[in-house]
Protein backbone atom coordinates (compact mmCIF):
# COMPACT_ATOMS: atom_id res chain seq x y z
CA UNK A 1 0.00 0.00 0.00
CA UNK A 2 1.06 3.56 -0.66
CA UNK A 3 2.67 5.76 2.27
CA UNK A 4 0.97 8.61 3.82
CA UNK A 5 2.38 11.41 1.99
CA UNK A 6 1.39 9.57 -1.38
CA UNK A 7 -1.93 9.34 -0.76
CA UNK A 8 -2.17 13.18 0.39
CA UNK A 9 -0.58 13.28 -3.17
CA UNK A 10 -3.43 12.20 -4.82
CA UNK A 11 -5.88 13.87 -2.95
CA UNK A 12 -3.89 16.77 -4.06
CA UNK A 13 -4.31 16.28 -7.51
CA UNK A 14 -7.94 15.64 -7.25
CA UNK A 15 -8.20 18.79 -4.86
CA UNK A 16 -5.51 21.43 -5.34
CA UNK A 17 -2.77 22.28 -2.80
CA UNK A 18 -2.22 21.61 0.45
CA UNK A 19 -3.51 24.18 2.38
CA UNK A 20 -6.85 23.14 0.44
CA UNK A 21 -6.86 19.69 1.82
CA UNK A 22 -5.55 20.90 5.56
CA UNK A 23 -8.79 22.86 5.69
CA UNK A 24 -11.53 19.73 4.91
CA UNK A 25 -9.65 17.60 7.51
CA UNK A 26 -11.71 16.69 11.15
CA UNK A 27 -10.08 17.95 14.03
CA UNK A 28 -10.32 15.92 16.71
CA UNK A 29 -10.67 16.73 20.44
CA UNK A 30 -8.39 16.19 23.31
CA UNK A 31 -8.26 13.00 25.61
CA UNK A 32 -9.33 16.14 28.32
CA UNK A 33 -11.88 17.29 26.03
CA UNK A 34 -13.45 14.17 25.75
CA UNK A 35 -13.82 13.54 29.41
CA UNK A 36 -15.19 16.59 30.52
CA UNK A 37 -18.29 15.91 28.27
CA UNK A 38 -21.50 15.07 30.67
CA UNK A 39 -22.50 12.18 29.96
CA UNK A 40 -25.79 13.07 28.96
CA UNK A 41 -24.20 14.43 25.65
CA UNK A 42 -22.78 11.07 24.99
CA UNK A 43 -26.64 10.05 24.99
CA UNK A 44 -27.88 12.71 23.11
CA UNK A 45 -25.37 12.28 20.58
CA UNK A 46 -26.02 8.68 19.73
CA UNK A 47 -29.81 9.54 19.69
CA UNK A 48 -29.09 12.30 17.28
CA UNK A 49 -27.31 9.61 14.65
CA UNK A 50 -30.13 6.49 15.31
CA UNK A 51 -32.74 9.01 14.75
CA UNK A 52 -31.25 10.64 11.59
CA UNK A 53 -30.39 6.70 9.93
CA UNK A 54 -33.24 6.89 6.79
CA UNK A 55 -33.49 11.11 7.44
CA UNK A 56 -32.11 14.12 6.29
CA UNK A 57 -29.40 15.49 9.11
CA UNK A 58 -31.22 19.20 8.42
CA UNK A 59 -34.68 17.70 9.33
CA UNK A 60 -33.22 15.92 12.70
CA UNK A 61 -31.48 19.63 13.66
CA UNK A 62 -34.60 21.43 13.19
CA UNK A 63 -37.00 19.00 15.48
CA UNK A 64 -33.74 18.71 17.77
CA UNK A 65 -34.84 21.20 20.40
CA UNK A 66 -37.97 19.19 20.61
CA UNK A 67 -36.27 16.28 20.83
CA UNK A 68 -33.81 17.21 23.85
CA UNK A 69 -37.58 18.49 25.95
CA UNK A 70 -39.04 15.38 25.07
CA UNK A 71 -36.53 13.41 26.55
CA UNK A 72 -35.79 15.75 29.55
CA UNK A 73 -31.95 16.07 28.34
CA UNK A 74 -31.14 12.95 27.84
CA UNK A 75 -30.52 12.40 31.50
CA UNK A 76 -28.43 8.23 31.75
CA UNK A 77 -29.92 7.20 34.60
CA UNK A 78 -33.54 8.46 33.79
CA UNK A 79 -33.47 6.74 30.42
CA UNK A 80 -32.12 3.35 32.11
CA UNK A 81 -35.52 3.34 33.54
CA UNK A 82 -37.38 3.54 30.24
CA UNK A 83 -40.91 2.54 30.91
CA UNK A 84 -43.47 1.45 28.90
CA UNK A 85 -45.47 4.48 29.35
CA UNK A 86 -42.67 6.65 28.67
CA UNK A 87 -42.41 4.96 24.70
CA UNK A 88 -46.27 5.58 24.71
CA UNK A 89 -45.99 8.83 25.85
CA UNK A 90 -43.01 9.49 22.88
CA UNK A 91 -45.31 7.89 20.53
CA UNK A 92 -47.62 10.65 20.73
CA UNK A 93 -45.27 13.39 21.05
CA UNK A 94 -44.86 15.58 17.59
CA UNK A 95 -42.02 17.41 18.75
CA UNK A 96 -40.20 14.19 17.75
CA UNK A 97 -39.77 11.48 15.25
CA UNK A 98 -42.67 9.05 16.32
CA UNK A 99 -40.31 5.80 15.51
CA UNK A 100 -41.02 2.98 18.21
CA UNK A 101 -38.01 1.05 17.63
CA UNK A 102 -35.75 4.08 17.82
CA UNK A 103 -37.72 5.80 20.84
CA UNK A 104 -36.70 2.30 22.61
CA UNK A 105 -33.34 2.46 21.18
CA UNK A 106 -32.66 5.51 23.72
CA UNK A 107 -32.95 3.79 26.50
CA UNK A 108 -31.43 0.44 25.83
CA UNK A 109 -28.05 2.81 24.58
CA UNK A 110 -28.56 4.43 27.89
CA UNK A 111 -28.13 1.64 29.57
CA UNK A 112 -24.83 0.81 27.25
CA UNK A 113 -23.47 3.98 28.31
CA UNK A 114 -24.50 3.91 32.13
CA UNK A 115 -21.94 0.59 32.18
CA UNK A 116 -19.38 2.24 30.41
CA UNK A 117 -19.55 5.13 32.82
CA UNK A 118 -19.53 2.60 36.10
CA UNK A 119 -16.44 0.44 34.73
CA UNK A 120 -14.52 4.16 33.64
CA UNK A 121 -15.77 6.90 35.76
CA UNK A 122 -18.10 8.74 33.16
CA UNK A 123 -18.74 7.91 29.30
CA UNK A 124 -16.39 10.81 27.84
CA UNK A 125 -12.93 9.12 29.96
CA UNK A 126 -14.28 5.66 28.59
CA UNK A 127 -14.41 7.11 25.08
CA UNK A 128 -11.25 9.40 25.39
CA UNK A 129 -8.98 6.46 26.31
CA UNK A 130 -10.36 3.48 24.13
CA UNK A 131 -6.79 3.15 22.45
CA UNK A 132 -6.24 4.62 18.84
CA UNK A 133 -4.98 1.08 17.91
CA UNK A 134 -8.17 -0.94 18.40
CA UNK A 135 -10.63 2.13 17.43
CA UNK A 136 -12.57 -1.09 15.68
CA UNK A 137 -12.36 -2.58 19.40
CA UNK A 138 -14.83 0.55 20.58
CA UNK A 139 -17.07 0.79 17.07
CA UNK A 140 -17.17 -3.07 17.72
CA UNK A 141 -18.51 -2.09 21.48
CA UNK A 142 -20.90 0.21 20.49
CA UNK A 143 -22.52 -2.31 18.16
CA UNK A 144 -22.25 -5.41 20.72
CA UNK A 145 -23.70 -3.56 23.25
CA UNK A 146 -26.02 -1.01 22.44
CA UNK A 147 -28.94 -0.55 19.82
CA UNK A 148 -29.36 0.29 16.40
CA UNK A 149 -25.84 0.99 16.18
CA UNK A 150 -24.71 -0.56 12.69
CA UNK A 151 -23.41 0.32 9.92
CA UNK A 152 -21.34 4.05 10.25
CA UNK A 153 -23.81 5.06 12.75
CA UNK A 154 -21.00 4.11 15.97
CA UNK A 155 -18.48 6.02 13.82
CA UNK A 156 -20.39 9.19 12.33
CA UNK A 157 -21.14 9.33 16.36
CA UNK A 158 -17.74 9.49 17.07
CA UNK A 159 -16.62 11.90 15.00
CA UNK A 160 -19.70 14.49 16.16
CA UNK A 161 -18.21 14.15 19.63
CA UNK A 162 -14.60 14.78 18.43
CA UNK A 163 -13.20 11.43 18.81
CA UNK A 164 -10.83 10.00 16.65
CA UNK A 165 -11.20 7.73 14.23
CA UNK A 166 -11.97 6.49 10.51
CA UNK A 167 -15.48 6.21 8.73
CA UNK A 168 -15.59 3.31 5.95
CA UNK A 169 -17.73 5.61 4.13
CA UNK A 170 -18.03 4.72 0.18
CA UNK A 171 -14.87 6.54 -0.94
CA UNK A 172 -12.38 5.31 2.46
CA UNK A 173 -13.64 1.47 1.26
CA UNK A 174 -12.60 2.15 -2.50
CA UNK A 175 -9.34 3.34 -1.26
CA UNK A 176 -9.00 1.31 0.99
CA UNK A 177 -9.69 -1.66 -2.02
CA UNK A 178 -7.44 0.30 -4.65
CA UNK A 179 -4.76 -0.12 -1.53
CA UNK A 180 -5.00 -3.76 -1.43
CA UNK A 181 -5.85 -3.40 2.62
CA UNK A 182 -9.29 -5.57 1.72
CA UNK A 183 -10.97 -6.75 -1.06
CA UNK A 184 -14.61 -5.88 -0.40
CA UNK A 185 -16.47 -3.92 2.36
CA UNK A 186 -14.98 -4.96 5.66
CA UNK A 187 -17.67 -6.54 7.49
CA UNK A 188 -15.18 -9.76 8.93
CA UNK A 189 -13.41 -9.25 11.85
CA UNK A 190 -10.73 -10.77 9.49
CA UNK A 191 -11.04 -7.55 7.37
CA UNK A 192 -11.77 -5.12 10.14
CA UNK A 193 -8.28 -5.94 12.02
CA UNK A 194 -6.68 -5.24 8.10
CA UNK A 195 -8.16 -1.99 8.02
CA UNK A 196 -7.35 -1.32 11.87
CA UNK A 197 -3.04 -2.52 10.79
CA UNK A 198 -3.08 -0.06 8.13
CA UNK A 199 -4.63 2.82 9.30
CA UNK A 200 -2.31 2.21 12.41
CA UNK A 201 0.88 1.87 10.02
CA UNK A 202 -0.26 5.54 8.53
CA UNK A 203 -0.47 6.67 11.78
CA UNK A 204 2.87 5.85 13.07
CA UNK A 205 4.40 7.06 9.69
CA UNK A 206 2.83 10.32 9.56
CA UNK A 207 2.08 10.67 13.30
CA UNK A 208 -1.63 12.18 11.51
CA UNK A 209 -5.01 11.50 13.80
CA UNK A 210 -6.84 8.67 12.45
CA UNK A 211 -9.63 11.10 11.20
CA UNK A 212 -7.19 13.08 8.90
CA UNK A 213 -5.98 9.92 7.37
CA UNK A 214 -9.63 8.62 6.75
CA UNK A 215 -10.49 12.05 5.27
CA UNK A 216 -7.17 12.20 2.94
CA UNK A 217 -8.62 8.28 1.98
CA UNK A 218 -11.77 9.69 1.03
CA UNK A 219 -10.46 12.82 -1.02
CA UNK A 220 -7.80 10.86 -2.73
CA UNK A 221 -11.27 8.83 -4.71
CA UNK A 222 -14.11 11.48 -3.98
CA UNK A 223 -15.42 14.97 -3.42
């Protein structure tokens, strides 16, 4: 597979100069900056992404205000103790998307989170120091143990908190193909830990967050 600094290469001849692709790249927040998120973003964060799978992201932002009254900010420990009444009560409530499965999907993450937060000390210092080398480790968590948390949604979550990491969006997979790191969409664990080694390799070569090397993936294929 090519080094780093070829594949910023050919993102810069698909995008122009440097400075161009510096200023699309994530920026990721601290290990500090991580923890000293309340939990209760954590929660409202994930909710945001299993709400908006099928949806536009503008439509979810609009009704969002709604959505954090509704569920009384997002509070872990008062969503652990979901009721049955509460989804009733949701089902009938228009400041939200009326989805049942999704509406459940709050609390059963809450509960996902709440056990992160007992084994760590809160959600954002379980998050923050999840090591960069098995990122797939904590996606892999996030779909093990919580709901409706497939696909990119773990990842896209991730990244709206500002932690670090890669997306196998569309473009990353092709590059990741045209690389020779896989040979399809990684779905295996087989695969996975392949795409974990060389997005680790890039790292140590360029010493580049994982997020800036996804991004650089994407833009040396995409838009």
């Amino acid at each position: 597979m090519r080094s780093f600094e070829q594949l910023f290469t050919l993102a810069r001849a698909r995008h122009g100069d440097a400075s161009a692709i510096e200023a699309r790249l994530p920026q990721p927040k601290s290990a500090d900056a991580l923890a000293a998120i309340p939990d209760d973003r954590y929660l409202a964060g994930l909710s945001r992404f299993v709400f908006r799978v099928g949806l536009s992201w503008t439509l979810i932002e609009q009704k969002w205000d709604g959505f954090e009254t509704a569920f009384e900010g997002f509070d872990i420990l008062r969503w652990c103790r979901m009721s049955d009444d509460d989804v009733d009560r949701l089902l009938k409530d228009s400041r939200i998307i009326r989805h049942g499965a999704k509406i459940k999907a709050v609390g059963e993450n809450a509960i996902m989170l709440h056990n992160l937060a007992k084994a760590h000390g809160s959600v954002g210092t379980a998050i923050a120091g999840w090591p960069a080398d098995d990122f797939i480790g904590l996606v892999t968590y996030l779909k093990q143990h919580g709901s409706r948390l497939g696909g990119n949604t773990g990842t896209y979550f991730l990244r709206y908190m500002g932690r670090d990491g890669f997306i196998l969006t569309d473009d990353v997979t092709a590059a990741l193909v045209r690389e020779g790191v896989i040979d399809k969409p990684a779905t295996s664990k087989k695969s996975l830990d392949a795409v974990q080694a060389a997005f680790s390799a890039w790292h140590a070569e360029s010493g580049r967050p994982l997020a800036h090397i996804s991004r650089v993936l994407a833009l040396g294929v995409g838009s």
